[in-house]
Protein backbone atom coordinates (compact mmCIF):
# COMPACT_ATOMS: atom_id res chain seq x y z
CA UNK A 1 -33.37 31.50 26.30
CA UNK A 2 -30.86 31.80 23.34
CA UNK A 3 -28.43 30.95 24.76
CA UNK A 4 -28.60 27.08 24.68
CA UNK A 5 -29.35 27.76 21.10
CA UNK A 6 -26.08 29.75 19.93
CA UNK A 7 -24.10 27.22 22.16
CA UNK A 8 -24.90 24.27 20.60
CA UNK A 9 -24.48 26.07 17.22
CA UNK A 10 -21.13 27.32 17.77
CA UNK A 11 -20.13 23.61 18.87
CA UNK A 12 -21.92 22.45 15.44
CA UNK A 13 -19.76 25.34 13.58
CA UNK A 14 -16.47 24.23 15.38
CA UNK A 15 -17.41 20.79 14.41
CA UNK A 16 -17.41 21.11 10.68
CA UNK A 17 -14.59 23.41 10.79
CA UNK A 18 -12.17 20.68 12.51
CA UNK A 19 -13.71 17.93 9.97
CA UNK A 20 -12.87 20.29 7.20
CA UNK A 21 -9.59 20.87 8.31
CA UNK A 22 -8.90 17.14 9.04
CA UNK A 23 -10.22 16.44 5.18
CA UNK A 24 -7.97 19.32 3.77
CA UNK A 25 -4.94 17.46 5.20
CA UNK A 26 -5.67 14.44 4.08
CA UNK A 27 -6.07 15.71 0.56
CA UNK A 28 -3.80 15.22 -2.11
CA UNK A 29 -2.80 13.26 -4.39
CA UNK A 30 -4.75 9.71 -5.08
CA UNK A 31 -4.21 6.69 -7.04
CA UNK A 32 -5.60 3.26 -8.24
CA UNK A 33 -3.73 -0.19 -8.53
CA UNK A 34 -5.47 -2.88 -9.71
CA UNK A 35 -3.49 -6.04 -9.14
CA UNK A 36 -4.18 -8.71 -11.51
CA UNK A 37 -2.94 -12.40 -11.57
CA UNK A 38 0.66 -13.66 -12.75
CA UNK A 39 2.00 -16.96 -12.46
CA UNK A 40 -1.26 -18.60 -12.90
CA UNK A 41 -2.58 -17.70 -9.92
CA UNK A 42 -6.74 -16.37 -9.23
CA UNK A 43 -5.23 -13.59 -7.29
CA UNK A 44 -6.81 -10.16 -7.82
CA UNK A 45 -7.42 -6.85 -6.35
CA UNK A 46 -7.48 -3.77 -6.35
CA UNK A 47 -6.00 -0.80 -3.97
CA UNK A 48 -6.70 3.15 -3.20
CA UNK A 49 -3.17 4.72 -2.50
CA UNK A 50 -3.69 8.39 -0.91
CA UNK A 51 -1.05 10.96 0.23
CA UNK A 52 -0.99 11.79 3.32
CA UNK A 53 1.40 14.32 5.70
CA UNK A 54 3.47 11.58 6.32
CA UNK A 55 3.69 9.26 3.25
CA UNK A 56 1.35 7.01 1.06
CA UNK A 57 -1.51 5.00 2.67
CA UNK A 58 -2.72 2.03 0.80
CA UNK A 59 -6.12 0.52 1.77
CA UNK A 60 -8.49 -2.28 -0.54
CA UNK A 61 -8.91 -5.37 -0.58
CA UNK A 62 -6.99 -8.64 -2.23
CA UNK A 63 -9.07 -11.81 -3.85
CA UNK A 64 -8.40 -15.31 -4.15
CA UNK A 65 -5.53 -15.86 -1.88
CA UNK A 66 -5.17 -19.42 -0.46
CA UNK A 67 -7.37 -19.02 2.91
CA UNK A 68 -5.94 -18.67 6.33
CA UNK A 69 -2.48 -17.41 4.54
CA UNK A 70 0.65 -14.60 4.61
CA UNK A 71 2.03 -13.28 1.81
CA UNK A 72 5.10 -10.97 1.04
CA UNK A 73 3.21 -7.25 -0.23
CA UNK A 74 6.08 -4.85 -1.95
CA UNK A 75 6.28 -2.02 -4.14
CA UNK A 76 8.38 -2.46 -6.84
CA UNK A 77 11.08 -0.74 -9.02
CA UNK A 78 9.52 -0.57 -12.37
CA UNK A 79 5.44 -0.12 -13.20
CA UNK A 80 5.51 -2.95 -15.66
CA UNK A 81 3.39 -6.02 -14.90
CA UNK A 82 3.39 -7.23 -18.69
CA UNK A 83 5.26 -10.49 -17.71
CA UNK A 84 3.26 -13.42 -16.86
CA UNK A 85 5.20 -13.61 -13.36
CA UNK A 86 5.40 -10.18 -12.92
CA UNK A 87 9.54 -10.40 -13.25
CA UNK A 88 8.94 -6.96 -15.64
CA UNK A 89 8.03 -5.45 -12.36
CA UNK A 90 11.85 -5.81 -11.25
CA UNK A 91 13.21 -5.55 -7.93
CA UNK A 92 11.42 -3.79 -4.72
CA UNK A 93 11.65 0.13 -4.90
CA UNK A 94 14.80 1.17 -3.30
CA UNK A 95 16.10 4.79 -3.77
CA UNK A 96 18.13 4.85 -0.81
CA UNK A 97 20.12 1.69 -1.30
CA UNK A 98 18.83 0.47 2.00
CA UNK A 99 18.86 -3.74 2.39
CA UNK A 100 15.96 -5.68 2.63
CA UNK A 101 14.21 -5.55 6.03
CA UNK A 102 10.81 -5.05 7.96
CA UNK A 103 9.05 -1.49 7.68
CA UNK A 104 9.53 0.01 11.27
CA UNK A 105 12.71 -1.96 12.58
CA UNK A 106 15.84 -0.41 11.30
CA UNK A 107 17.11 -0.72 7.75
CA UNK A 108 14.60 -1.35 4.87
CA UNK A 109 13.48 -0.97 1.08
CA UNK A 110 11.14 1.98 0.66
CA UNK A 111 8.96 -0.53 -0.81
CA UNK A 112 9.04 -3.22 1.85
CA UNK A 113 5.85 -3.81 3.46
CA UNK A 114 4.20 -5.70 5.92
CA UNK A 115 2.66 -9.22 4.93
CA UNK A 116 -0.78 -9.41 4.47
CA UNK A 117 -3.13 -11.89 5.85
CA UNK A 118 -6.07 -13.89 4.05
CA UNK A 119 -9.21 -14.78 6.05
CA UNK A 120 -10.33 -18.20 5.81
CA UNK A 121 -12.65 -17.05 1.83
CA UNK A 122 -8.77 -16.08 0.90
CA UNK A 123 -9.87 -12.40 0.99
CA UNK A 124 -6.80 -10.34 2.65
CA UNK A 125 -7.78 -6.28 4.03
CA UNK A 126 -5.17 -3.65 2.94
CA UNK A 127 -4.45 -0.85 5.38
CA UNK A 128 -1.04 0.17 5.07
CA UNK A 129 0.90 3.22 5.63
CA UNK A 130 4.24 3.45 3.38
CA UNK A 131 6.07 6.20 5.50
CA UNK A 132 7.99 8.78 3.65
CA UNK A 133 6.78 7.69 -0.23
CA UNK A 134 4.76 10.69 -2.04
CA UNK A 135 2.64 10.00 -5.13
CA UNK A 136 3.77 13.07 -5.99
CA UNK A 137 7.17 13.67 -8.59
CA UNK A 138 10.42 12.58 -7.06
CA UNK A 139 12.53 10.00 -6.06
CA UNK A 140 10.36 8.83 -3.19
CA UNK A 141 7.40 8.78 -5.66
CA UNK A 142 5.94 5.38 -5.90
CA UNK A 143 3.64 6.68 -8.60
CA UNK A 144 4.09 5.19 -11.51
CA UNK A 145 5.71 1.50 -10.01
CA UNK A 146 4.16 -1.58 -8.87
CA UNK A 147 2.35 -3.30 -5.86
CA UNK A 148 3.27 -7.15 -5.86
CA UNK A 149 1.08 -9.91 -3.82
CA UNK A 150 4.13 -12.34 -3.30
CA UNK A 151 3.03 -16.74 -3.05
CA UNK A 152 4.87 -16.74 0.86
CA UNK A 153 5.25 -14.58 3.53
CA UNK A 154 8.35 -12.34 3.15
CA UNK A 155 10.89 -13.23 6.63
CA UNK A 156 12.14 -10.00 6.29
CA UNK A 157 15.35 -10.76 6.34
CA UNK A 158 16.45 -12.68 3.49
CA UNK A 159 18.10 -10.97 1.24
CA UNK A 160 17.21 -9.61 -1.30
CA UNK A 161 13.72 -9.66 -1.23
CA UNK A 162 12.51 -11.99 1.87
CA UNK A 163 11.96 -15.15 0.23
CA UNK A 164 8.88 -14.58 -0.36
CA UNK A 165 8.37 -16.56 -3.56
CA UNK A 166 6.88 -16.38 -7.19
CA UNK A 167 4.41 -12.94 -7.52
CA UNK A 168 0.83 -14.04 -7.37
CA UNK A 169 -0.32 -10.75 -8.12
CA UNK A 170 0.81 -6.94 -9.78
CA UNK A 171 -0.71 -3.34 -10.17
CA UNK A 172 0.52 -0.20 -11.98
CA UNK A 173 0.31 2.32 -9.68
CA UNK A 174 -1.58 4.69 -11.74
C-alpha cells in the first residue's frame, strides 16, 4: 500500500532535482539596460541580459516604436549613450573584425542582432540569444557596452552597419 506513495515521491524528488539543475545552469551572471531616447525620439525600454552556457540572452520589452515597424537592434562598441543620438555609443561591438552581416548566416559583428518588431501600440518583445558574448570579463564581454534601437530595419548587408538609420534608442549595459 506504500508503494504508490514512495513512487510518486521519488518522481516529485527527481522533479525538483532536474529543475534545480536546469536553474543552476542557467545561473550566472545578470544585467540591466535601460534604453532611453536619442534623437528625439519616445523610444524607451528596458532589457534583462543573462548568461547562459552558450552566450548572453536578452529578453524585455521596447516602448514607443512607430506601430507595425522593424528596427535595426545592435550592441555597440563603447557603453556611452551621453550623446543626444547615441553617436558616443560608437560602432557595433566587433572583436573579431568580422563584417557586418545577419546573426546565424556566415560572417557577422558580435553585436549584430536580429531586427525587432513593434506590434501595432509600437511595443516590440525582446528575446534574443547573442551566441558566444559572456557578461563576464573578456573580449567577448558585452558588459559594460551598449544596446541600440536603430529608426529602420538593418538589411544586413550594408556595410558597415545595415543602414539601419539614426539610433532611436541606447542602454549601458550595466
Amino acid at each position: 500500500m506504500n508503494q504508490p506513495r514512495i513512487a510518486l515521491t521519488a518522481a516529485f524528488a527527481t522533479l525538483a532535482l532536474t529543475t534545480a539543475c536546469a536553474s543552476m545552469q542557467d545561473a550566472g551572471p545578470t544585467a540591466k539596460a535601460l534604453l532611453e531616447s536619442r534623437s528625439s525620439s519616445t523610444v524607451t525600454g528596458t532589457l534583462t541580459l543573462r548568461q547562459k552556457a552558450d552566450g548572453v540572452q536578452i529578453t524585455g520589452e521596447v516602448l514607443g516604436l512607430p506601430p507595425a515597424s522593424a528596427h535595426g537592434f545592435h550592441v555597440h562598441e563603447k557603453g556611452d549613450c551621453s550623446a543626444a543620438d547615441a553617436s558616443s555609443a560608437g560602432p557595433h561591438f566587433d572583436p573579431q573584425g568580422s563584417p557586418h552581416g545577419k546573426m546565424g548566416t556566415g560572417a557577422h559583428h558580435a553585436g549584430d542582432m536580429p531586427n525587432i518588431v513593434a506590434d501595432r501600440r509600437g511595443a516590440a518583445q525582446v528575446d534574443v540569444l547573442v551566441p558566444g558574448a559572456t557578461l563576464t570579463p573578456g573580449p567577448a564581454s558585452i558588459a559594460g557596452r551598449a544596446v541600440v534601437v536603430h529608426r529602420d530595419p538593418d538589411d544586413y548587408s550594408t556595410q558597415p552597419a545595415g543602414n539601419a538609420g539614426p539610433r532611436l534608442a541606447c542602454g549601458v549595459i550595466q
